[in-house]
C-alpha atoms as a PDB file:
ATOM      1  CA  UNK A   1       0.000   0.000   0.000  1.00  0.00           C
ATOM      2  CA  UNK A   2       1.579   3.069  -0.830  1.00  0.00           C
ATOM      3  CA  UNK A   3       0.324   7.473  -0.858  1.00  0.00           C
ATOM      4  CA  UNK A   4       0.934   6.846  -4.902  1.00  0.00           C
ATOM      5  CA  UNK A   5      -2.459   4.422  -4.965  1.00  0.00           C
ATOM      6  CA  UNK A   6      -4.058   6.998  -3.359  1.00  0.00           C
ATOM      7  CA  UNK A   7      -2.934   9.851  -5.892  1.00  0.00           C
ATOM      8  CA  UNK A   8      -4.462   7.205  -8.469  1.00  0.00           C
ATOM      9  CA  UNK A   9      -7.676   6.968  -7.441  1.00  0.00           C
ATOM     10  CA  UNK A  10      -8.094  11.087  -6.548  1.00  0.00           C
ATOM     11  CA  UNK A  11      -7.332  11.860 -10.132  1.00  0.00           C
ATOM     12  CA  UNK A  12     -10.281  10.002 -11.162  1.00  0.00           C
ATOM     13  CA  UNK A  13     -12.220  11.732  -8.847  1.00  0.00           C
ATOM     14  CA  UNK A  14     -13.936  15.172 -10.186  1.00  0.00           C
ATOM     15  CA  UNK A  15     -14.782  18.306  -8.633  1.00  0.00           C
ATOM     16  CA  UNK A  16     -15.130  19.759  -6.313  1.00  0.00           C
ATOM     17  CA  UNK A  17     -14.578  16.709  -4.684  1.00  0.00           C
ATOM     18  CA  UNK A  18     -11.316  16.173  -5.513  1.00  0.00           C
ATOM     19  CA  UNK A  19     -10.272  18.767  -3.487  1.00  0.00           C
ATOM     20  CA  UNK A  20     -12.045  18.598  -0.860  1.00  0.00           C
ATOM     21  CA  UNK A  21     -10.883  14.427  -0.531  1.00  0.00           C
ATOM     22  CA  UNK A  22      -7.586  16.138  -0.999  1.00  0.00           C
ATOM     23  CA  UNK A  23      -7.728  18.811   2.124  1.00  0.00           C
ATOM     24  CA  UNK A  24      -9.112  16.276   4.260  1.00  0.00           C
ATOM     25  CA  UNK A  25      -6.200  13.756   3.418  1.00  0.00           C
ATOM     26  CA  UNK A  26      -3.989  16.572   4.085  1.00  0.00           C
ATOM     27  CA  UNK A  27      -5.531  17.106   7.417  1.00  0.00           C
ATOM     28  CA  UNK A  28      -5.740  13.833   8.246  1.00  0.00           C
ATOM     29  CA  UNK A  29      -1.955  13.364   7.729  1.00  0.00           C
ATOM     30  CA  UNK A  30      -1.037  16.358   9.480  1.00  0.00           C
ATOM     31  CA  UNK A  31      -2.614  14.962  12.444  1.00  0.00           C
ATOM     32  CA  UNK A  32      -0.903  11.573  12.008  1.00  0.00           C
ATOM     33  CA  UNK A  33       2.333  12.189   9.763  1.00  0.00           C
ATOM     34  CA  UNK A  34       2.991   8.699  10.257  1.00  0.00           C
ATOM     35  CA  UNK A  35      -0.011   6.766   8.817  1.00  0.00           C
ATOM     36  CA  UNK A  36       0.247   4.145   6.090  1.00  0.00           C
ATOM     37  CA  UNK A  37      -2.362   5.092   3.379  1.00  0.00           C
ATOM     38  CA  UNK A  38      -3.816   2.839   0.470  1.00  0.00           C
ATOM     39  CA  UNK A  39      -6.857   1.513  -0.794  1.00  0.00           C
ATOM     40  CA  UNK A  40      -9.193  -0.841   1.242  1.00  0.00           C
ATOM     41  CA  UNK A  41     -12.280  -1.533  -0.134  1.00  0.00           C
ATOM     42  CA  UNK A  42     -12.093   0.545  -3.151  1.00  0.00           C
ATOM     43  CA  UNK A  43     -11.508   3.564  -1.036  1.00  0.00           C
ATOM     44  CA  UNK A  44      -9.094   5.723   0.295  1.00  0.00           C
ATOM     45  CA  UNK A  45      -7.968   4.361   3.836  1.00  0.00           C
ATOM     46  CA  UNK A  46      -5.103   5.623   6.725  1.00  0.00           C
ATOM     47  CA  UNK A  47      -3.773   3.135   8.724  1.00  0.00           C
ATOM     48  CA  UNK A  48      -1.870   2.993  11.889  1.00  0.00           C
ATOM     49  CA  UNK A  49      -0.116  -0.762  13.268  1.00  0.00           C
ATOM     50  CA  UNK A  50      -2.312  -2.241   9.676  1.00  0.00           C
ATOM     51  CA  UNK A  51      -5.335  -1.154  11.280  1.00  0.00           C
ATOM     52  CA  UNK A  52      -7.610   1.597   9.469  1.00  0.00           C
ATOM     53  CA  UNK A  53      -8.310   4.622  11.356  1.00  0.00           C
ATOM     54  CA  UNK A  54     -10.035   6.591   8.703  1.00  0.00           C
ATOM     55  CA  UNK A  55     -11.401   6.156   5.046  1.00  0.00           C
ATOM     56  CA  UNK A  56     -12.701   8.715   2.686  1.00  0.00           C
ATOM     57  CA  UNK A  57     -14.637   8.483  -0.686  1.00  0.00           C
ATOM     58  CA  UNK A  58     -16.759  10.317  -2.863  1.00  0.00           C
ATOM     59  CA  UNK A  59     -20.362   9.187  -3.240  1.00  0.00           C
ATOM     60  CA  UNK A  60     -22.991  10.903  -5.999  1.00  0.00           C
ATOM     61  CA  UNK A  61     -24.010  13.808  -3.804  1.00  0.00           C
ATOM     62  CA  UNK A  62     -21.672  13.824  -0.938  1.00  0.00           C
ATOM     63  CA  UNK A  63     -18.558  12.436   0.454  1.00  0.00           C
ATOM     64  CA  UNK A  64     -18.237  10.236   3.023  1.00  0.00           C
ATOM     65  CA  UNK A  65     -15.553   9.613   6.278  1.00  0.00           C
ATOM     66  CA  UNK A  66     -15.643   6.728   7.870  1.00  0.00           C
ATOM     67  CA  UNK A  67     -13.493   6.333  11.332  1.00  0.00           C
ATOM     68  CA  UNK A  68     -14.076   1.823  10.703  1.00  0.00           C
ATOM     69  CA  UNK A  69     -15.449   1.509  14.088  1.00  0.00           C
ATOM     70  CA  UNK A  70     -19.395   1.661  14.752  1.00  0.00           C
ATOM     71  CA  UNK A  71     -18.710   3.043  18.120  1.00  0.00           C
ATOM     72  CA  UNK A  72     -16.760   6.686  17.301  1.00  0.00           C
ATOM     73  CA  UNK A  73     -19.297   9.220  16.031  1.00  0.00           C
ATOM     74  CA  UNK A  74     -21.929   8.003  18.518  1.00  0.00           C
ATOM     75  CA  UNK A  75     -19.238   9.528  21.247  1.00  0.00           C
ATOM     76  CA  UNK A  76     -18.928  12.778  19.182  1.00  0.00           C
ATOM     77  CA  UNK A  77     -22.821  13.326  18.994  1.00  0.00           C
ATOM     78  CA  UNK A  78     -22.584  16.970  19.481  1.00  0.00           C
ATOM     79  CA  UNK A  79     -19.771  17.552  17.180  1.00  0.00           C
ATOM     80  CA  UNK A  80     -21.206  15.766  14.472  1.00  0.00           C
ATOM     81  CA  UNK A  81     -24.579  17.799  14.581  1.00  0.00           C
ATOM     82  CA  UNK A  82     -25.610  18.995  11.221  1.00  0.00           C
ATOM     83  CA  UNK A  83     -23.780  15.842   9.402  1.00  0.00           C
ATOM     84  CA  UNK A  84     -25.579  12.491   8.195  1.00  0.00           C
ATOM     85  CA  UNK A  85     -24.107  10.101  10.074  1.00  0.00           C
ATOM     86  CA  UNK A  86     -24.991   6.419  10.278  1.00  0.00           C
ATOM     87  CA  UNK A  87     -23.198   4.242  12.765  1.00  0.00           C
ATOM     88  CA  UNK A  88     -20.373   3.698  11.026  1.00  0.00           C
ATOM     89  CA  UNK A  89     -19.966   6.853   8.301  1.00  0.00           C
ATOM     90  CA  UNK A  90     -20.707  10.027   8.114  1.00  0.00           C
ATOM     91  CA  UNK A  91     -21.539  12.464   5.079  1.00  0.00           C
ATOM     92  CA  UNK A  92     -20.049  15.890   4.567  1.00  0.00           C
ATOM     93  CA  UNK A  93     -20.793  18.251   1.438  1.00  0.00           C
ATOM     94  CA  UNK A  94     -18.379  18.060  -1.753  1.00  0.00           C
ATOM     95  CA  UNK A  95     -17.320  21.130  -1.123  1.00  0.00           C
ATOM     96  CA  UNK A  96     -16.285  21.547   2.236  1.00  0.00           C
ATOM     97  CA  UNK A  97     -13.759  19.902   4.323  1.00  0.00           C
ATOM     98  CA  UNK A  98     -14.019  18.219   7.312  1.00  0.00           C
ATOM     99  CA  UNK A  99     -13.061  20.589  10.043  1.00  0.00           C
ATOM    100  CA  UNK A 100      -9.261  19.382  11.482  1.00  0.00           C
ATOM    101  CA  UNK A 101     -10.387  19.981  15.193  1.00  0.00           C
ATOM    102  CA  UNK A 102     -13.720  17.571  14.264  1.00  0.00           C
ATOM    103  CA  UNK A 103     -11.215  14.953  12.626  1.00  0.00           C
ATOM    104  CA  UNK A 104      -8.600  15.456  15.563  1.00  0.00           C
ATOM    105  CA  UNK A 105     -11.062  14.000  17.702  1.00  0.00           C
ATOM    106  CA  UNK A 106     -12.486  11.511  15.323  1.00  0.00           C
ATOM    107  CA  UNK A 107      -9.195  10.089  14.920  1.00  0.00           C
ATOM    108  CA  UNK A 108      -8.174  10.016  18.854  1.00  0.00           C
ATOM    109  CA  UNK A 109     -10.853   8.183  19.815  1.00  0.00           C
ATOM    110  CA  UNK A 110     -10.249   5.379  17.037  1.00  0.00           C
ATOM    111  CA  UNK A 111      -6.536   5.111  17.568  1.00  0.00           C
ATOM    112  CA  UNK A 112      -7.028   4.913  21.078  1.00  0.00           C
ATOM    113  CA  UNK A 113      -9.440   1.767  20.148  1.00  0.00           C
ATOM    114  CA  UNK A 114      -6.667   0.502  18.041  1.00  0.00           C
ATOM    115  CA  UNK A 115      -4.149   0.974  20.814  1.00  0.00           C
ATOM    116  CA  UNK A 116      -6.178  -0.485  23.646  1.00  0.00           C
ATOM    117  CA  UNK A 117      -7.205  -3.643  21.082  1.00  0.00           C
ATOM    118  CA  UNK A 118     -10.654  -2.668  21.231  1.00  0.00           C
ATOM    119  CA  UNK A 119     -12.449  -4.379  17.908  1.00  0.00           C
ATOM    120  CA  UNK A 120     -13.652  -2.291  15.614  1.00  0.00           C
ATOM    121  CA  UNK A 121     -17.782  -2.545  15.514  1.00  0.00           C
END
C-alpha cells in the first residue's frame, strides 16, 4: 500500500470533490504524519499498526468519512450535529472539508481503540 495508490484513485475523482478528498487527506496526515495510506475496499484508507483509522470516498451527492469503528461518532454526537451520520460513516458536502479539530477527535478516539485492542464494531 503506498500514498501513490491513493494519488491514483483522486485523479479520477472530479470536482469539487477532488479537493475537498484532498484537504481532508492533508488534514488527516497532518494529524498523524505517520499513517500508512492505500486503498481498502475501493476507497481511500489511513492506517496505523495495519489497522484503518479513517477512510474517505466520494459518493454521488456527498462524500463520506468513515473512522471503521461503529462506536466513534456516537461519542462525538454533538460535534457531528448537522452531518448524516450512520453508525459507522458520516456524510459531509463536496465542497467543504471536514473541520481538522472535528477529525482530531475523530481520529483520537479510534486510535485509542486501536491501541487499547478494542475491535472495531
Amino acid at each position: 500500500m503506498a500514498a501513490a495508490e491513493i494519488d491514483k484513485f483522486l485523479k479520477g475523482v472530479e470536482e469539487p470533490k477532488r479537493s475537498t478528498l484532498e484537504e481532508v487527506r492533508k488534514r488527516i496526515l497532518e494529524i498523524v504524519p505517520n499513517a500508512e495510506q492505500g486503498i481498502k475496499y475501493g476507497m481511500p484508507a489511513f492506517m496505523i499498526d495495519g489497522k484503518c483509522f479513517a477512510c474517505i470516498a466520494p459518493f454521488k451527492n456527498h462524500l463520506n468519512y468513515s473512522p471503521y469503528s461503529g462506536s466513534v461518532l456516537s461519542q462525538l454526537e454533538d460535534d457531528v450535529k448537522g452531518y448524516v451520520v450512520s453508525k459507522g460513516s458520516m456524510q459531509f458536502a463536496i465542497d467543504k472539508p471536514l473541520p481538522k479539530a472535528l477529525l482530531k477527535k475523530l481520529i483520537k478516539i479510534r486510535i485509542d481503540e486501536i491501541k487499547n485492542g478494542k475491535p472495531a464494531k
